[in-house]
Structures are given as C-alpha cells and as structure tokens.
Protein backbone atom coordinates (compact mmCIF):
# COMPACT_ATOMS: atom_id res chain seq x y z
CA UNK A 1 180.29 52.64 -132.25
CA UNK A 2 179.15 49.06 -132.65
CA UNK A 3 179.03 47.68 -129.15
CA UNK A 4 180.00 44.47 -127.95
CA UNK A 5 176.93 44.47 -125.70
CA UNK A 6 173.31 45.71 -125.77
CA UNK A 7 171.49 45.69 -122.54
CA UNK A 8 167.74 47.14 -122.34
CA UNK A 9 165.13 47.54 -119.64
CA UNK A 10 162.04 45.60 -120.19
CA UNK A 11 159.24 47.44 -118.62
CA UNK A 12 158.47 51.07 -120.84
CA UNK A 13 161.03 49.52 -123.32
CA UNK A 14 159.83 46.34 -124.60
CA UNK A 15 156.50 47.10 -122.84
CA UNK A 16 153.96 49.66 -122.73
CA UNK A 17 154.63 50.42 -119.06
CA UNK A 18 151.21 49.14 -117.79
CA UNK A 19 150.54 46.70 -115.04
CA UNK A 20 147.37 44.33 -116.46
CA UNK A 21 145.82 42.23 -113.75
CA UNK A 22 143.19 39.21 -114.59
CA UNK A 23 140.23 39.13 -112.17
CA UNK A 24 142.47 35.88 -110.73
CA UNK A 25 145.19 38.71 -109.83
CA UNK A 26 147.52 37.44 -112.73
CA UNK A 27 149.83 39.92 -113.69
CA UNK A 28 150.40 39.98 -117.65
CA UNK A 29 152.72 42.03 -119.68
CA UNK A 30 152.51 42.97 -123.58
CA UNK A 31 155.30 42.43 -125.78
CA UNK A 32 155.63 43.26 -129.06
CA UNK A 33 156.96 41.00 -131.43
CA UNK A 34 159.12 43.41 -133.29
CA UNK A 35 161.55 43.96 -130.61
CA UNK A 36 162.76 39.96 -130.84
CA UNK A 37 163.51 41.04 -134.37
CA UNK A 38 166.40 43.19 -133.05
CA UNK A 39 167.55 40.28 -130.72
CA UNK A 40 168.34 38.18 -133.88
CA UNK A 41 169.79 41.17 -135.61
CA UNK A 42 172.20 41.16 -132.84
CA UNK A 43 172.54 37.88 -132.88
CA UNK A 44 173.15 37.48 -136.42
CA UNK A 45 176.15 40.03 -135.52
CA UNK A 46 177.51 38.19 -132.45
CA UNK A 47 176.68 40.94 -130.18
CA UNK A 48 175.19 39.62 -127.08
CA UNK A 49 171.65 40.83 -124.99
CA UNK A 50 171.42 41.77 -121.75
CA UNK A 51 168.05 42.23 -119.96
CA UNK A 52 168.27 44.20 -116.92
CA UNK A 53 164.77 45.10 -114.82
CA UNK A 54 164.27 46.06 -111.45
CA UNK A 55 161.20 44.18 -111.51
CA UNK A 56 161.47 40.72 -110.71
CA UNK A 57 158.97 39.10 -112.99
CA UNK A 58 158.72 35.25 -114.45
CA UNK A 59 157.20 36.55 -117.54
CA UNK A 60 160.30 38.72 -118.36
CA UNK A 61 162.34 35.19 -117.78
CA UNK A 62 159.81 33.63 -120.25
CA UNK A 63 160.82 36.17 -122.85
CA UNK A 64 163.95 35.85 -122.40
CA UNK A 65 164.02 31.95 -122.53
CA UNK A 66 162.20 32.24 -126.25
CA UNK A 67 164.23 35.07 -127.60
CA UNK A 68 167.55 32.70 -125.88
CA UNK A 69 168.74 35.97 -124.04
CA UNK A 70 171.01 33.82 -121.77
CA UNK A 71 172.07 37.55 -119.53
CA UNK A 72 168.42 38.11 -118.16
CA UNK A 73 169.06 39.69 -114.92
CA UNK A 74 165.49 40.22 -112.68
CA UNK A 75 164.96 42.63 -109.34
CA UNK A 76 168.10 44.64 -110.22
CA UNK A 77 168.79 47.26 -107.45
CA UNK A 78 171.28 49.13 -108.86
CA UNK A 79 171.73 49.13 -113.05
CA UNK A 80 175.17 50.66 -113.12
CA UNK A 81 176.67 48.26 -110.41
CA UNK A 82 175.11 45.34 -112.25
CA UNK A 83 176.30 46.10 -115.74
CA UNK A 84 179.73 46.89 -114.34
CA UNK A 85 179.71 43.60 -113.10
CA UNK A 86 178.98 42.14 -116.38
CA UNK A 87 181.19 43.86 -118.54
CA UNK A 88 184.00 42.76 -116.32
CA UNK A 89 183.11 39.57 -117.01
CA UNK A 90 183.56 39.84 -120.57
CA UNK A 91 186.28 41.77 -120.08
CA UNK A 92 185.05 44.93 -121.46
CA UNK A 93 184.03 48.72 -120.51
CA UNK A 94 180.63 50.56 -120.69
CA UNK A 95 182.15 51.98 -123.17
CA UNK A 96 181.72 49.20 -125.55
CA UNK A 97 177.58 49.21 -124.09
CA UNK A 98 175.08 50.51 -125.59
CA UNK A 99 171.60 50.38 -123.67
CA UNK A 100 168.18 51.36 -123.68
CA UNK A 101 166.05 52.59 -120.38
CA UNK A 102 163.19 54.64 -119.72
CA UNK A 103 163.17 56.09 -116.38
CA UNK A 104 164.76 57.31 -113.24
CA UNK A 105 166.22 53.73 -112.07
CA UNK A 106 168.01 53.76 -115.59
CA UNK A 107 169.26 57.42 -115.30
CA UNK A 108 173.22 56.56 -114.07
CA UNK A 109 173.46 53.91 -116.64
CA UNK A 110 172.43 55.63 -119.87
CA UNK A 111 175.31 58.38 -118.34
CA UNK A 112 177.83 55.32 -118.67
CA UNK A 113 177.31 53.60 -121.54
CA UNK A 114 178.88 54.34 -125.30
CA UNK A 115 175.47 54.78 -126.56
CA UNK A 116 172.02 55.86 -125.15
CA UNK A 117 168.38 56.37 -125.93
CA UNK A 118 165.34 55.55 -124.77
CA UNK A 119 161.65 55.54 -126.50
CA UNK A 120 159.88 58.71 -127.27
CA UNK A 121 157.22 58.19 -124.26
CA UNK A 122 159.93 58.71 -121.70
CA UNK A 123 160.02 61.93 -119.31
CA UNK A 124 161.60 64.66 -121.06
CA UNK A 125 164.14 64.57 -117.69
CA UNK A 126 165.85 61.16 -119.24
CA UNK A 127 165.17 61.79 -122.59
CA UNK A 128 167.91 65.05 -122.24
CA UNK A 129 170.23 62.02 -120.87
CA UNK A 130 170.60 60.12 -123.97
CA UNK A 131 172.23 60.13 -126.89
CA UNK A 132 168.97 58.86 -129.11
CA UNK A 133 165.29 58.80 -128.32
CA UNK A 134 163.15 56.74 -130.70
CA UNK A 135 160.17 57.53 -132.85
CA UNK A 136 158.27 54.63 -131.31
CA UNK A 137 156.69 54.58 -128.20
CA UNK A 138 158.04 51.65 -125.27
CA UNK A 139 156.09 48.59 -126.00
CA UNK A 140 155.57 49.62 -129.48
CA UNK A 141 159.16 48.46 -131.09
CA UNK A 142 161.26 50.76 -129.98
CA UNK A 143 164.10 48.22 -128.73
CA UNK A 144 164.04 46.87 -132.75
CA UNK A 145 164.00 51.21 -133.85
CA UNK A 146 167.48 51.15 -131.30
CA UNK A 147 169.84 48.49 -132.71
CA UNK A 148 168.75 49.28 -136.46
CA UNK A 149 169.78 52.54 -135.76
CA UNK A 150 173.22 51.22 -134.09
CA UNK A 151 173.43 49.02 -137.35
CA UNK A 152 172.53 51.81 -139.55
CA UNK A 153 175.04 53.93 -137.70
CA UNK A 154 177.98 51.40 -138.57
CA UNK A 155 177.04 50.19 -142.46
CA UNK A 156 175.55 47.35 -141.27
CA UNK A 157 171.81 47.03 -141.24
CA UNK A 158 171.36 46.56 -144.79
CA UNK A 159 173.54 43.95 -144.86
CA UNK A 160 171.72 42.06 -141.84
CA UNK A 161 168.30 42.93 -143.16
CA UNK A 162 169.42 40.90 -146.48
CA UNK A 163 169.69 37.91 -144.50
CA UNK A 164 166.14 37.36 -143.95
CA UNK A 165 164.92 38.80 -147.31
C-alpha cells in the first residue's frame, strides 16, 4: 500500500525519548538527521508529512519549518480524532495512512491506519499493535527505516534512492 499520507510522532520516533534540560532550564531535543532523508523521499513521491505530538514544543515547529512539513500539528489530545480530521480534508481514509508512534497516546491510531510500526525501543504492548517495528531505535533513524520500507514494499525505493546518487 503506498499511502497518500505519512504522519509520525516526534518524541521516541524522531527522538530518543529523553527530556535534556540546560542549567538555564532550556529544554532541547535530538534529532537525527537521517529521518529528514525520508521527508524528501516522500516528497520526491508527492506523498505529504504529517507531524502529530501531544507535546506542544517550538523545537518540533522548528523541525518542521526546515524539513517544510507544512501539517505539523503540536499538543494533540486525541491522535485518531486529529488525523480523522485531516484525512477528511484531503478527502481520504486512514486507510490510505500510514503512521509511525511509539506509545500508549498513539495506540488507537496505529489500529486505524493502512500501515503501522513503530521503532524497536517501543513497549512490547504497542509493538504487538503494528504492522512493522524497525531495526533502529526512536531517535536513531527509524522514521527514514519506515518509508524505505513502504517504498521498498511498492518497487519504489530504488528508483527514489537513484535520484540523489
């Protein structure tokens, strides 16, 4: 299934999961730079990104802003609601979603969607949820390991990967 839309968590997806703190109290995240490589895969394909967190952080904003991830949605409540809202305005189902979470807030949406996972360092109670769980570890490219493997899955990441080479 290639979907028309890939939405991921941020926090124990495209981060490790921790919460750093400078002496000041400012709160910093880790990203890995691999990850934005599966944003312009996607992109490359026309399949939009979706960021959905419950947290509602600037620095997720910032990452979205440089990786031009237009659908970054902070301090969402409830996933399932919110993605339901955004495939109807593309006019699509969660059937055509495929997403990427990591823990109990994610839970009802990785049910939903047309294709699941979530990284290897989740709890073995949402990892029985989905329908992949990736050799890397949240934080540690696993969002990049999830749409090559949608590519692979439809004949199609050689093909993007030969763009860039």
């Amino acid at each position: 299934m290639l979907p028309k839309l890939v939405i991921t968590d941020i926090d124990g997806v495209w981060t490790d999961g921790g919460m750093y703190y400078s002496a000041e109290g400012d709160i910093m995240k880790r990203f890995s730079v691999k990850d934005g490589w599966g944003v312009i895969f996607l992109r490359e394909l026309g399949i939009p990104v979706a960021i959905m967190t419950g947290e509602n952080s600037q620095l997720v904003q910032k990452r979205a802003d440089k990786l031009k991830i237009s659908r970054c949605y902070l301090h969402v409540g409830d996933k399932l609601t919110k993605a339901k809202e955004v495939c109807e305005e593309m006019g699509i189902t969660l059937a055509d979603v495929a997403f990427i979470g990591d823990d109990l807030n994610d839970i009802h949406l990785l049910r939903a969607v047309g294709f699941s996972a979530s990284p290897c360092n989740t709890p073995d109670y949402v990892k029985r949820e989905v329908n992949y769980v990736t050799a890397a570890h949240g934080g540690f490219g696993a969002f990049r390991e999830f749409v090559e493997k949608i590519l692979a899955d439809n004949s199609m990441l050689e093909t993007v990967l030969q763009k860039f080479m």
